[in-house]
C-alpha atoms as a PDB file:
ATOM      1  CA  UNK A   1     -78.436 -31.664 -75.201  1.00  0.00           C
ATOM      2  CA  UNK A   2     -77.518 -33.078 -71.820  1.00  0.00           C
ATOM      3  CA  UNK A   3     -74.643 -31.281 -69.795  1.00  0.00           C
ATOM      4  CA  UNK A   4     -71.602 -33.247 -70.083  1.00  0.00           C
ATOM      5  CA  UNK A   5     -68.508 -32.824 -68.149  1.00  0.00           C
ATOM      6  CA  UNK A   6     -66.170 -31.824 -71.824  1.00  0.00           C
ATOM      7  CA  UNK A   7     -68.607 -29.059 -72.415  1.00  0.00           C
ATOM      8  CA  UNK A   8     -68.333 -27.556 -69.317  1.00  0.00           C
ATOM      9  CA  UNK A   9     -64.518 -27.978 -69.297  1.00  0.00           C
ATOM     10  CA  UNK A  10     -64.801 -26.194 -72.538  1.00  0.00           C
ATOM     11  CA  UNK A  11     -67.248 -23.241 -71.066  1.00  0.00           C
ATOM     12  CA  UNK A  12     -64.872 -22.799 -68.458  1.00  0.00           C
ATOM     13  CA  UNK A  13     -61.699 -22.753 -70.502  1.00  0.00           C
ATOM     14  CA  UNK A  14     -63.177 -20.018 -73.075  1.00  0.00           C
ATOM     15  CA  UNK A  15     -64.086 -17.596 -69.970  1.00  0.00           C
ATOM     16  CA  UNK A  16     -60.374 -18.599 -68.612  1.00  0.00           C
ATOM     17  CA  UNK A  17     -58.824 -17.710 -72.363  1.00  0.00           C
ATOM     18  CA  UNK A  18     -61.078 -14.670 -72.813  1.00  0.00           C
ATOM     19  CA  UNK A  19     -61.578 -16.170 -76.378  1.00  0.00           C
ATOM     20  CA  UNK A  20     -63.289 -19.466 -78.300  1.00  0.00           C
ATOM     21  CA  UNK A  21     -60.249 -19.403 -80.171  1.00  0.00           C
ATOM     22  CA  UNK A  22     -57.662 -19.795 -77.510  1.00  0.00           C
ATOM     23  CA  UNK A  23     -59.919 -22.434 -75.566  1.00  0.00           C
ATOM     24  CA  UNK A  24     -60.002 -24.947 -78.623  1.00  0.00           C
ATOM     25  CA  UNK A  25     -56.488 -23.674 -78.760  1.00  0.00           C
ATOM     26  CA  UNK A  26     -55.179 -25.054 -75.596  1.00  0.00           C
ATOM     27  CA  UNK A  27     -58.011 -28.071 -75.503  1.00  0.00           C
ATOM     28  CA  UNK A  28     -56.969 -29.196 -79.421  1.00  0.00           C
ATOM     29  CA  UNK A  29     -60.173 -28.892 -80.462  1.00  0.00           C
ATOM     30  CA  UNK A  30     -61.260 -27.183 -83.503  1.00  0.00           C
ATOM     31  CA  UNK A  31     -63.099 -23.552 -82.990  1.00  0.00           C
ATOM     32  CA  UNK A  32     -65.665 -24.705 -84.629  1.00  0.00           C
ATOM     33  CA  UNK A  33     -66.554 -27.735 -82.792  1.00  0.00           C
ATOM     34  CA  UNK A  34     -66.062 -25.862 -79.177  1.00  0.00           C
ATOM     35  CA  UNK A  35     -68.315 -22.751 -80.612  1.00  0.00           C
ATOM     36  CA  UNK A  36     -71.277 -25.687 -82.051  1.00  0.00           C
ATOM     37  CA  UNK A  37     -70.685 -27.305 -77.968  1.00  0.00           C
ATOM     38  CA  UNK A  38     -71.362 -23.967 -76.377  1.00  0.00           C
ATOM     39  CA  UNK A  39     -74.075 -22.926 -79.279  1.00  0.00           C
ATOM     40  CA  UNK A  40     -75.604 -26.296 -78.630  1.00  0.00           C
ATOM     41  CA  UNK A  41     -75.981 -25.689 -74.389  1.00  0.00           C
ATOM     42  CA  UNK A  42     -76.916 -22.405 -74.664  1.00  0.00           C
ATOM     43  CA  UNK A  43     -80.080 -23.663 -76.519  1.00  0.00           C
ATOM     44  CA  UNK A  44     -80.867 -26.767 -74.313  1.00  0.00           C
ATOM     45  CA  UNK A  45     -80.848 -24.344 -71.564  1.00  0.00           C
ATOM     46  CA  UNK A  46     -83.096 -21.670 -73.267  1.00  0.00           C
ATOM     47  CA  UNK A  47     -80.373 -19.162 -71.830  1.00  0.00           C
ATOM     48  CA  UNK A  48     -77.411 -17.033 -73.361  1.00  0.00           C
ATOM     49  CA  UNK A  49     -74.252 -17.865 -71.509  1.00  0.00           C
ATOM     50  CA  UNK A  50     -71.776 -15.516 -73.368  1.00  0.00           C
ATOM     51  CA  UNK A  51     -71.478 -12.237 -74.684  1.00  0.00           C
ATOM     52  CA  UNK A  52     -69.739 -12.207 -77.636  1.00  0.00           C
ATOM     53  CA  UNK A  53     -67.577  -8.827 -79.559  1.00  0.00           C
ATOM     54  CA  UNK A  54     -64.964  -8.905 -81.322  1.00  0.00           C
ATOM     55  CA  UNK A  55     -62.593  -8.483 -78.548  1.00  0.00           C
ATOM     56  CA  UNK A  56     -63.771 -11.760 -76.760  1.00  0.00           C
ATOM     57  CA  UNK A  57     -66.759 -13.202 -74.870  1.00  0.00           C
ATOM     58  CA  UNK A  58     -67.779 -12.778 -71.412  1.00  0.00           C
ATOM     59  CA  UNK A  59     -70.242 -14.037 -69.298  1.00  0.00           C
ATOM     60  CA  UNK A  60     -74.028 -13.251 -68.800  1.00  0.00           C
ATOM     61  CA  UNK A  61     -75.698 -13.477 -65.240  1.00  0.00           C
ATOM     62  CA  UNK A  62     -76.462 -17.166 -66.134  1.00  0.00           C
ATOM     63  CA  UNK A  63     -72.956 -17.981 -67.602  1.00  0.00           C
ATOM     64  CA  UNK A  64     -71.483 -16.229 -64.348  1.00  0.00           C
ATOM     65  CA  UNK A  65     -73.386 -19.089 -62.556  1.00  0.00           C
ATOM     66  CA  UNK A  66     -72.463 -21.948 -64.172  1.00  0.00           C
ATOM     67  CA  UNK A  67     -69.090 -20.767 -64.579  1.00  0.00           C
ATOM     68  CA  UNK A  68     -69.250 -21.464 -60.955  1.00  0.00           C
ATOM     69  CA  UNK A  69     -70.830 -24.770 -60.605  1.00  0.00           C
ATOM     70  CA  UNK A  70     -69.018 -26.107 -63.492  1.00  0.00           C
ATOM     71  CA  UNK A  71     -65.734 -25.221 -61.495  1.00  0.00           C
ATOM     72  CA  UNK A  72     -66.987 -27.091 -58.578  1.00  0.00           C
ATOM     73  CA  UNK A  73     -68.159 -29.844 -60.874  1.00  0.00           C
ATOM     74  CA  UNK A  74     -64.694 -30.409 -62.108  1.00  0.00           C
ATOM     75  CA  UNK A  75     -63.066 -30.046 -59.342  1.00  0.00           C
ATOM     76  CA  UNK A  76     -65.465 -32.989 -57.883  1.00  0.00           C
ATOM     77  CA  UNK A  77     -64.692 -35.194 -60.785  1.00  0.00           C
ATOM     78  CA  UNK A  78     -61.205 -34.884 -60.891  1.00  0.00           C
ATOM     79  CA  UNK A  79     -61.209 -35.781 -56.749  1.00  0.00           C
ATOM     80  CA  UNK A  80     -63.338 -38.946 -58.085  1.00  0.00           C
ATOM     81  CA  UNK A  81     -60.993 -39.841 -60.542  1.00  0.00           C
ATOM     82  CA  UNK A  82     -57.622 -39.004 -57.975  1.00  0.00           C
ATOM     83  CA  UNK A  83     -59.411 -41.381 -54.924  1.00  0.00           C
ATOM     84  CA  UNK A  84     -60.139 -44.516 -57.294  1.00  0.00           C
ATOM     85  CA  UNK A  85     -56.781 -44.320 -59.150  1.00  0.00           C
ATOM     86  CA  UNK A  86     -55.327 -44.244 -55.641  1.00  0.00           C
ATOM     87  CA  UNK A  87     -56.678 -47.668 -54.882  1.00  0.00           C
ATOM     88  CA  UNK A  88     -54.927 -48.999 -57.714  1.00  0.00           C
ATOM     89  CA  UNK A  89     -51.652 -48.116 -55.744  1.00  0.00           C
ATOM     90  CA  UNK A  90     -53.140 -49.833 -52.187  1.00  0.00           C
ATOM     91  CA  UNK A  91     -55.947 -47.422 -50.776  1.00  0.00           C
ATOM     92  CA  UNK A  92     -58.100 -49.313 -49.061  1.00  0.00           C
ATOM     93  CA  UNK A  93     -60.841 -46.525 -48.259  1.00  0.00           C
ATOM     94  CA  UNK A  94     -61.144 -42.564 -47.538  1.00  0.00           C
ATOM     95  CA  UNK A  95     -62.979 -41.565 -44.260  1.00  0.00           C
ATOM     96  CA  UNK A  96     -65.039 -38.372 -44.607  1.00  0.00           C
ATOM     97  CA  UNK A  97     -64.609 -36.496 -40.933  1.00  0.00           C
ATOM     98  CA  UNK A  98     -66.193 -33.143 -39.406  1.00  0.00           C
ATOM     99  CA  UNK A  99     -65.101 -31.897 -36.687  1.00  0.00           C
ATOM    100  CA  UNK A 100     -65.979 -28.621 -34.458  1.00  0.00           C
ATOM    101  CA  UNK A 101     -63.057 -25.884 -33.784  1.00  0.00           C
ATOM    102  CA  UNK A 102     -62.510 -27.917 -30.238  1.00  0.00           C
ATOM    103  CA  UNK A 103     -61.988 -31.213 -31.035  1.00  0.00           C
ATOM    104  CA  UNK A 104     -59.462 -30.116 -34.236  1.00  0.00           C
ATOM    105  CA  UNK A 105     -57.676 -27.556 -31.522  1.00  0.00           C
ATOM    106  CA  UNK A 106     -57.343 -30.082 -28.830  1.00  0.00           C
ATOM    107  CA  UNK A 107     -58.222 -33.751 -29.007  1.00  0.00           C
ATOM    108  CA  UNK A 108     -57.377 -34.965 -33.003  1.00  0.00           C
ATOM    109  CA  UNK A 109     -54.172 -34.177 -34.006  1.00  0.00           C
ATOM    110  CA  UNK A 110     -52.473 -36.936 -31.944  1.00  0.00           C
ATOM    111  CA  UNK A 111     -54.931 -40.004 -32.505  1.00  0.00           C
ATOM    112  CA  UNK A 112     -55.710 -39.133 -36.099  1.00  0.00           C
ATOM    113  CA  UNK A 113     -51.458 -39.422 -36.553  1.00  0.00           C
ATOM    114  CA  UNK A 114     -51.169 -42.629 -35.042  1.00  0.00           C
ATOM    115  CA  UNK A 115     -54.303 -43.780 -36.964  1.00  0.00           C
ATOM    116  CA  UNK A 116     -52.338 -42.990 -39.992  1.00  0.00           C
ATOM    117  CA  UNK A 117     -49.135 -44.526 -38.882  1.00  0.00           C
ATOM    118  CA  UNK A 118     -51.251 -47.557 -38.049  1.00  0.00           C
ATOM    119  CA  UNK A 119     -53.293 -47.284 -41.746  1.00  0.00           C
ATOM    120  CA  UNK A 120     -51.407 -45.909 -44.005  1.00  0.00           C
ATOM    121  CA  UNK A 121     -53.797 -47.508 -46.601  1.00  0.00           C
ATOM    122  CA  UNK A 122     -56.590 -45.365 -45.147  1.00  0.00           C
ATOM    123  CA  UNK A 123     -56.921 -42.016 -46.132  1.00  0.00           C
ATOM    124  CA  UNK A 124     -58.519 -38.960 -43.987  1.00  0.00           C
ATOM    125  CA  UNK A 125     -60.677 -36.265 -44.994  1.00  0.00           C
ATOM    126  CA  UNK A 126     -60.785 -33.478 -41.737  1.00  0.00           C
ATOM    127  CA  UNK A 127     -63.174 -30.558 -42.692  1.00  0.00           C
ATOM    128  CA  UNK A 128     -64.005 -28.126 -39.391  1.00  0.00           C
ATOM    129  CA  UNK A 129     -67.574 -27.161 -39.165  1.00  0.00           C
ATOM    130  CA  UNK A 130     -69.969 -25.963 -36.630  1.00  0.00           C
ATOM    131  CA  UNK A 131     -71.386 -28.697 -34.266  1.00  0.00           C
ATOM    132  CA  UNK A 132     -74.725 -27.952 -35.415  1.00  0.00           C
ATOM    133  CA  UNK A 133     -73.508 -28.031 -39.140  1.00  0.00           C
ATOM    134  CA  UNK A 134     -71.786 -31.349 -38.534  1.00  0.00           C
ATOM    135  CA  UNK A 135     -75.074 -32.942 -36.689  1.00  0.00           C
ATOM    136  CA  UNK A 136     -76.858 -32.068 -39.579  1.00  0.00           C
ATOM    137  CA  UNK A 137     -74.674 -33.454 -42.457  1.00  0.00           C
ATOM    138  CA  UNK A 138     -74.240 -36.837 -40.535  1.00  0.00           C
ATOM    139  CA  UNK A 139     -78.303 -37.132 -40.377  1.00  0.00           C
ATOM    140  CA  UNK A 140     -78.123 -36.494 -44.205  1.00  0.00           C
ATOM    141  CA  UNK A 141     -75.204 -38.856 -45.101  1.00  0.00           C
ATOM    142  CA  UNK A 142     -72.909 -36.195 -46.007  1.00  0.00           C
ATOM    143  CA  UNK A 143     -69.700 -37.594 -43.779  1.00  0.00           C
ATOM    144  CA  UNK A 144     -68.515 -40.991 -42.611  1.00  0.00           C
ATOM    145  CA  UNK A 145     -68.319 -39.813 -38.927  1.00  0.00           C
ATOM    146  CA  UNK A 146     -68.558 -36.066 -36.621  1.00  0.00           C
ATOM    147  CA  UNK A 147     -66.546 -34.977 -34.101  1.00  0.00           C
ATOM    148  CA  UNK A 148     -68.844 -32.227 -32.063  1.00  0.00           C
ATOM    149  CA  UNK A 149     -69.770 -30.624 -28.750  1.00  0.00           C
ATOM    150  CA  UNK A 150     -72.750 -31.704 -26.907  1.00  0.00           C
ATOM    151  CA  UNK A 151     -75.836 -29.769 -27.479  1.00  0.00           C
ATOM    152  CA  UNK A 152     -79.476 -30.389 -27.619  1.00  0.00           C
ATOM    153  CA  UNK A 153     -80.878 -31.558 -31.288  1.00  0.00           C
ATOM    154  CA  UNK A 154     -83.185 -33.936 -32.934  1.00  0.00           C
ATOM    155  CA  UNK A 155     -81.247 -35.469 -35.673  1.00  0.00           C
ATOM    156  CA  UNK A 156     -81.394 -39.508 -36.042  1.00  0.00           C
ATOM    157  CA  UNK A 157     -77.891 -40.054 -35.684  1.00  0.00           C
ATOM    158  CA  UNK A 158     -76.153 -41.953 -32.997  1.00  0.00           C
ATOM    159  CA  UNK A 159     -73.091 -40.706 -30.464  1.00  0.00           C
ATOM    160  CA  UNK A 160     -70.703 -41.977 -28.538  1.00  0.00           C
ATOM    161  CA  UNK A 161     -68.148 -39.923 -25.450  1.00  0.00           C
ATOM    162  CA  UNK A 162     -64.987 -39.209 -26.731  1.00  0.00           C
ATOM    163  CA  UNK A 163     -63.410 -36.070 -24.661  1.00  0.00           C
ATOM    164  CA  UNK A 164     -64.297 -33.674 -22.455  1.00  0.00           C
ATOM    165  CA  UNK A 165     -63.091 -30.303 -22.261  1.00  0.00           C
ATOM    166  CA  UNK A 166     -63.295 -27.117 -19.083  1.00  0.00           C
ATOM    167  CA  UNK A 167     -64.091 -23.334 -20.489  1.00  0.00           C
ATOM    168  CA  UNK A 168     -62.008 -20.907 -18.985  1.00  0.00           C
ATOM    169  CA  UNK A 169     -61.754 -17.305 -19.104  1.00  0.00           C
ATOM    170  CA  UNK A 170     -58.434 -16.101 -20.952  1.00  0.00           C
ATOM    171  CA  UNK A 171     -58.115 -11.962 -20.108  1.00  0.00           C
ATOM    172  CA  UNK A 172     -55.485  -9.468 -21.149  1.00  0.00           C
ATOM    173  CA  UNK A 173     -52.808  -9.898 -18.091  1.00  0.00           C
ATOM    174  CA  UNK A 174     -53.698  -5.802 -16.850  1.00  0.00           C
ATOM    175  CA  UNK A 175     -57.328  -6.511 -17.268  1.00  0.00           C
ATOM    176  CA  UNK A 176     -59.592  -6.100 -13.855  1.00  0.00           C
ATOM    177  CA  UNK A 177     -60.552  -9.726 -13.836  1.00  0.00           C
ATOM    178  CA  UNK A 178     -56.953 -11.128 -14.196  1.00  0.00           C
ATOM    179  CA  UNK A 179     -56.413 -10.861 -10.742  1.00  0.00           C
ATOM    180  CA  UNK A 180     -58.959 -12.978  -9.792  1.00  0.00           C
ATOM    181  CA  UNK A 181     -58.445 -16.674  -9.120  1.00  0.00           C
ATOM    182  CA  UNK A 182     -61.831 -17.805 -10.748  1.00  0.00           C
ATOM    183  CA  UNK A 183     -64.792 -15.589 -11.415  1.00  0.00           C
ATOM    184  CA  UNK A 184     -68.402 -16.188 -12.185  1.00  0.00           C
ATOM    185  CA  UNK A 185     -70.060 -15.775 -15.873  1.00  0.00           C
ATOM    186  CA  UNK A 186     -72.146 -13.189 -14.505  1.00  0.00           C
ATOM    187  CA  UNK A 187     -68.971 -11.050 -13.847  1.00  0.00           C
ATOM    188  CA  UNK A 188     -67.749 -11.289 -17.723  1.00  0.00           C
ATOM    189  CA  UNK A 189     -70.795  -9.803 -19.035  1.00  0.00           C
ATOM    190  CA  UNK A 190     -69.722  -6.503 -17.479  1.00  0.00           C
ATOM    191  CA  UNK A 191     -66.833  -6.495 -19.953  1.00  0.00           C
ATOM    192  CA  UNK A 192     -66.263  -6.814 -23.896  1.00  0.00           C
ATOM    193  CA  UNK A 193     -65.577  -9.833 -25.589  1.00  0.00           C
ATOM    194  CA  UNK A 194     -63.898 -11.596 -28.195  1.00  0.00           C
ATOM    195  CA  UNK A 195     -66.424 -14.680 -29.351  1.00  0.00           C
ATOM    196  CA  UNK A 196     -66.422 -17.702 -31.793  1.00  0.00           C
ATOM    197  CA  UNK A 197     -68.706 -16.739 -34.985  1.00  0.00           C
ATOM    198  CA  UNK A 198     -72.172 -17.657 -34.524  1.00  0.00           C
ATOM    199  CA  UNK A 199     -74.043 -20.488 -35.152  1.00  0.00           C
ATOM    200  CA  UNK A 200     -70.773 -22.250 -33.435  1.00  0.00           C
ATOM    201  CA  UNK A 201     -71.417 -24.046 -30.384  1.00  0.00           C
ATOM    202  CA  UNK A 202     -69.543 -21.811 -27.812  1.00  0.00           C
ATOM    203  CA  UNK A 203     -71.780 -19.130 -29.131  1.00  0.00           C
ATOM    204  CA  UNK A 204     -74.776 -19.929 -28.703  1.00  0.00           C
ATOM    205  CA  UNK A 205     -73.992 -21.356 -24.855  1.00  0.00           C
ATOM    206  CA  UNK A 206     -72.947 -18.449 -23.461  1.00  0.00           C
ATOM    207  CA  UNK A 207     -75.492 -15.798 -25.182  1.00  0.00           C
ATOM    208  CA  UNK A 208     -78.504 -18.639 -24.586  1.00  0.00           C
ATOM    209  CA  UNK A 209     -77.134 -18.248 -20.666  1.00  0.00           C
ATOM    210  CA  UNK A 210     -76.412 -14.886 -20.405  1.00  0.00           C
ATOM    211  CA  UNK A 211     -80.397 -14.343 -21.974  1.00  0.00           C
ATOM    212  CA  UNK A 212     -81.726 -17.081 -19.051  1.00  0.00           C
ATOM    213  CA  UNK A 213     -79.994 -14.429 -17.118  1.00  0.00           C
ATOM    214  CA  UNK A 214     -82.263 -11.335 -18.733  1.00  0.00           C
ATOM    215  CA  UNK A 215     -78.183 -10.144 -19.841  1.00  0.00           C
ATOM    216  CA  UNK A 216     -76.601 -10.285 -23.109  1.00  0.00           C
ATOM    217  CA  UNK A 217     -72.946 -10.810 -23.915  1.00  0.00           C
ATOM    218  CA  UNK A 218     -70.765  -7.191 -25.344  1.00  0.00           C
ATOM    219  CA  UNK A 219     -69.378  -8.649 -28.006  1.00  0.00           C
ATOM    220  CA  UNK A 220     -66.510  -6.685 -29.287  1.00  0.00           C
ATOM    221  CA  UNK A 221     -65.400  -8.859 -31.907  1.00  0.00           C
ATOM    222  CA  UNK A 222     -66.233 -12.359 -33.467  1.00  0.00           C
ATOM    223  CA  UNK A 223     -63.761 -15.087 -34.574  1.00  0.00           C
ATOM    224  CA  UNK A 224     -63.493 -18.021 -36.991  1.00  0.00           C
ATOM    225  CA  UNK A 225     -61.104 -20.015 -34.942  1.00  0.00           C
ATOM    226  CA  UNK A 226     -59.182 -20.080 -31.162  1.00  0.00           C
ATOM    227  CA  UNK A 227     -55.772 -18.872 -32.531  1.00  0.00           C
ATOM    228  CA  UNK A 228     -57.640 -15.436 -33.488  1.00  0.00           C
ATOM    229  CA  UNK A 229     -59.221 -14.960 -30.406  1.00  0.00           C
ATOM    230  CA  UNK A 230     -56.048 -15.662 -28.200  1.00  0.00           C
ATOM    231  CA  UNK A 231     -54.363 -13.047 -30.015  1.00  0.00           C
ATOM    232  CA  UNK A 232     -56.887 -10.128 -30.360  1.00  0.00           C
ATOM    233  CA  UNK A 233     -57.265 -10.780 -26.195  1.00  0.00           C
ATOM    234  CA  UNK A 234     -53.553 -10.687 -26.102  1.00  0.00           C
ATOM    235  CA  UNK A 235     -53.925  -7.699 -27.982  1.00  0.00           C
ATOM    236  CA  UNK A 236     -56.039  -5.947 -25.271  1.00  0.00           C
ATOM    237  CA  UNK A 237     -59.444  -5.861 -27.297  1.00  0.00           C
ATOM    238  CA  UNK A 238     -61.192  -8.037 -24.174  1.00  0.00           C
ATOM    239  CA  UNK A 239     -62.138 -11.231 -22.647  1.00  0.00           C
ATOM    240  CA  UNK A 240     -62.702 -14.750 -24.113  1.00  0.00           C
ATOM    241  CA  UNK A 241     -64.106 -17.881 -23.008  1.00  0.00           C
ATOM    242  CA  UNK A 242     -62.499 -21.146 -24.115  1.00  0.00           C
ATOM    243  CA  UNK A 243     -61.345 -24.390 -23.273  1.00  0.00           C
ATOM    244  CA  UNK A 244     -58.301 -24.882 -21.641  1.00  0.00           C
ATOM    245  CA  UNK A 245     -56.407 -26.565 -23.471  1.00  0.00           C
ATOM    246  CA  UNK A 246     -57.105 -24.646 -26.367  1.00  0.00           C
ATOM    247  CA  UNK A 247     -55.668 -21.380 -24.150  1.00  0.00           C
ATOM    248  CA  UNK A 248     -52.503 -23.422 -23.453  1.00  0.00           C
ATOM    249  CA  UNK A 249     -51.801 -24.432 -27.258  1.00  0.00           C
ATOM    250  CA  UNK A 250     -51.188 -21.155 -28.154  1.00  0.00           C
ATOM    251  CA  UNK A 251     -48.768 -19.879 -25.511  1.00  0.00           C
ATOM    252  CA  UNK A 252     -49.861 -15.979 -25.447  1.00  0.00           C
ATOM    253  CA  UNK A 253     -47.958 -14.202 -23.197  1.00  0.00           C
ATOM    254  CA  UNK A 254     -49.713 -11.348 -21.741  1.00  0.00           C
ATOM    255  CA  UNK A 255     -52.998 -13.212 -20.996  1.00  0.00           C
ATOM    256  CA  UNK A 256     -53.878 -14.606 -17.930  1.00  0.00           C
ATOM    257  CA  UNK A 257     -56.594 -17.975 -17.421  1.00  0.00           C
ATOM    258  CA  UNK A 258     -59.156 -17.702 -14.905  1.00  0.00           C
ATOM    259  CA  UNK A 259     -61.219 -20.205 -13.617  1.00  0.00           C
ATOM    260  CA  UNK A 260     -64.974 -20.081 -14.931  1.00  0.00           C
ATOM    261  CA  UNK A 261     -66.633 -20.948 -11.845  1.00  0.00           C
ATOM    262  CA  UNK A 262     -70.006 -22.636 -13.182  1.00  0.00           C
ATOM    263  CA  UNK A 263     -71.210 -26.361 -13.832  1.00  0.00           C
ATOM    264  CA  UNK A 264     -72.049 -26.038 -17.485  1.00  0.00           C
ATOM    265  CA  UNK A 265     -68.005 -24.599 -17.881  1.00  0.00           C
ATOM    266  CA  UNK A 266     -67.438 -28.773 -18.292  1.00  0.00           C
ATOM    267  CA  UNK A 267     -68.596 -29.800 -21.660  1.00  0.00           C
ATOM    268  CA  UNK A 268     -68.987 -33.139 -23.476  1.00  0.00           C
ATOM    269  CA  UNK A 269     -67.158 -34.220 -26.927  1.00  0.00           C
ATOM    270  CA  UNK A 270     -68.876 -36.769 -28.859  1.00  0.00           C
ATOM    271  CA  UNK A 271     -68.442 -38.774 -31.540  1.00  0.00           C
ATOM    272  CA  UNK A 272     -71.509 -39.143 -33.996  1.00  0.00           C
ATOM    273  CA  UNK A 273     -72.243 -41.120 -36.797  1.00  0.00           C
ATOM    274  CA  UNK A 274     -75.615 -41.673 -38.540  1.00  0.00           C
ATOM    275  CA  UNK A 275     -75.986 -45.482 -38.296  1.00  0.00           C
ATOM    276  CA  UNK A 276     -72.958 -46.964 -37.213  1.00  0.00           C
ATOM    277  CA  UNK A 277     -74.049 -50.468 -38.947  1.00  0.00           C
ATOM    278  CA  UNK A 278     -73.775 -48.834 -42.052  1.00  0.00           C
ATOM    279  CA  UNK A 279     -70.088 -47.876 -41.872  1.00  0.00           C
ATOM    280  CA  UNK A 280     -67.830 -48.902 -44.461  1.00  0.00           C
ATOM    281  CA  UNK A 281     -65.165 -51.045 -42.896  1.00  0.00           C
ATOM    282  CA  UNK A 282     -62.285 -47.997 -43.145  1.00  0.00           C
ATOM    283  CA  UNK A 283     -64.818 -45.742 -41.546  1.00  0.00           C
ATOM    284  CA  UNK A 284     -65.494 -48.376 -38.396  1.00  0.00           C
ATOM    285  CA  UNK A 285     -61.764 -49.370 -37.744  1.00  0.00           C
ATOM    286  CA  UNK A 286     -61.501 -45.703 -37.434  1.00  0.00           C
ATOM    287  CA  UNK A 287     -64.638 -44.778 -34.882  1.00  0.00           C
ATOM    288  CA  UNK A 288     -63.056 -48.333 -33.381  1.00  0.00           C
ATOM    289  CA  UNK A 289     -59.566 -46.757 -32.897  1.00  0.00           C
ATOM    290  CA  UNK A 290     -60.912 -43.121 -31.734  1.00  0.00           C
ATOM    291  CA  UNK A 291     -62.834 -44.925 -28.997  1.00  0.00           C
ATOM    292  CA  UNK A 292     -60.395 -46.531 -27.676  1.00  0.00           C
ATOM    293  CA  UNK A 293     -57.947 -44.321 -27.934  1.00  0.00           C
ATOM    294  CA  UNK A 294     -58.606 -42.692 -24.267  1.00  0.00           C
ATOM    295  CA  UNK A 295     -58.421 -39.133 -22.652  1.00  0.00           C
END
């Protein structure tokens, strides 16, 4: 028996109902027919799925895990089915994006809103990832087009300038740098810090410096996201370093920006895609519009 997407539905439903009984139940199905379904998988896969008693049924180790994929499965399916009944009603094509926490935070809110305005037939998938995470999934066809921070790799994709952004240093307003002017990235790692997860970007700049440096960054806490750090450095847990205009979005009051006084504090924003020949024609008018959209 080959997996089919009704079976699954069903799996899912009986460990959702607790019972075979209330899945065919709410799928108007006979019991019978949904017990033969889940009889009939369990011994194509040469694994037991459920545990039944006579209270109900509940997954094994192996049911646990499908009960997972199937979910995602499903979810998948219905998202296929939701996108192609939406070009029935004018959609003319759904553009995949990743973007880093920078670009979302600062430079594609406003051009992705007239883009819409502009295409309203064009719809636009934004998922934030890591810029290593999103170099990677271009090279492997996983999204129409990446929004990321320059950094070294070796994926086959090709990248255009879109932005560029200046790190700062955003300190708690009674905190001994905050009454400096601009300070040098030597004089943060004397102090704790608030950092962006790793394996982002950000991260791995300033602890692959401070290392060049035979120094490593205290990090006090690590972040998913800007808004978080602004606020545990408002907070008085320590320092940050982030772009500027990401400091300025969020408007915390006791903090004070310093200058980072260093070359690499000025960082490039590309775009990426993996062959830009190979765009579908929703995808291109978009990388079209985002490049000439301007600073």
């Amino acid at each position: 028996m080959k997996l089919d997407l009704l079976t699954l539905k069903l799996f899912v439903r009986i460990l959702e109902e607790g019972t075979i009984s209330q899945a065919a139940e709410r799928e108007h199905i006979a019991a019978a027919a949904v017990s033969r379904r889940i009889a009939d998988l369990e011994q194509s896969l040469n694994t037991t799925l459920l545990l039944r008693t006579n209270k109900g049924v509940s997954p094994t180790a192996a049911g646990l895990e499908l009960l997972y994929r199937s979910r995602a499965l499903l979810n998948s399916a219905q998202e296929i089915e939701t996108r192609l009944q939406a070009f029935s009603q004018g959609l003319q094509g759904l553009v995949h994006i990743l973007a880093n926490t920078s670009a979302i935070s600062q430079f594609l809110a406003e051009p992705l809103g007239e883009f819409g305005r502009q295409h309203p037939a064009i719809a636009l998938q934004l998922e934030e990832q890591t810029s290593l995470d999103i170099i990677r999934a271009l090279s492997e066809g996983k999204a129409d087009l990446g929004v990321f921070t320059r950094l070294p790799y070796a994926a086959d994709i090709q990248a255009y300038p879109f932005r560029s952004d200046k790190l700062v240093v955003l300190a708690p307003i009674h905190h001994p740098l905050a009454r400096h002017e601009k300070v040098r990235f030597e004089q943060t790692l004397e102090h704790e810090q608030i950092t962006l997860l790793s394996g982002t970007q950000l991260h791995y700049q300033i602890t692959k410096i401070a290392m060049e440096a035979n120094r490593s960054v205290r990090i006090r806490t690590e972040v998913s996201g800007y808004d978080a750090m602004c606020l545990l450095i408002n907070a008085g847990m320590g320092i940050g370093i982030l772009p500027r205009k990401s400091a300025s979005i969020y408007q915390i009051p006791r903090t004070r920006v310093i200058e980072l006084d260093e070359e690499w504090s000025q960082r490039e924003i590309l775009i990426g895609v993996r062959r830009r020949s190979d765009l579908q024609p929703s995808a291109e008018t978009l990388l079209s519009f985002l490049l000439s959209s301007g600073a």
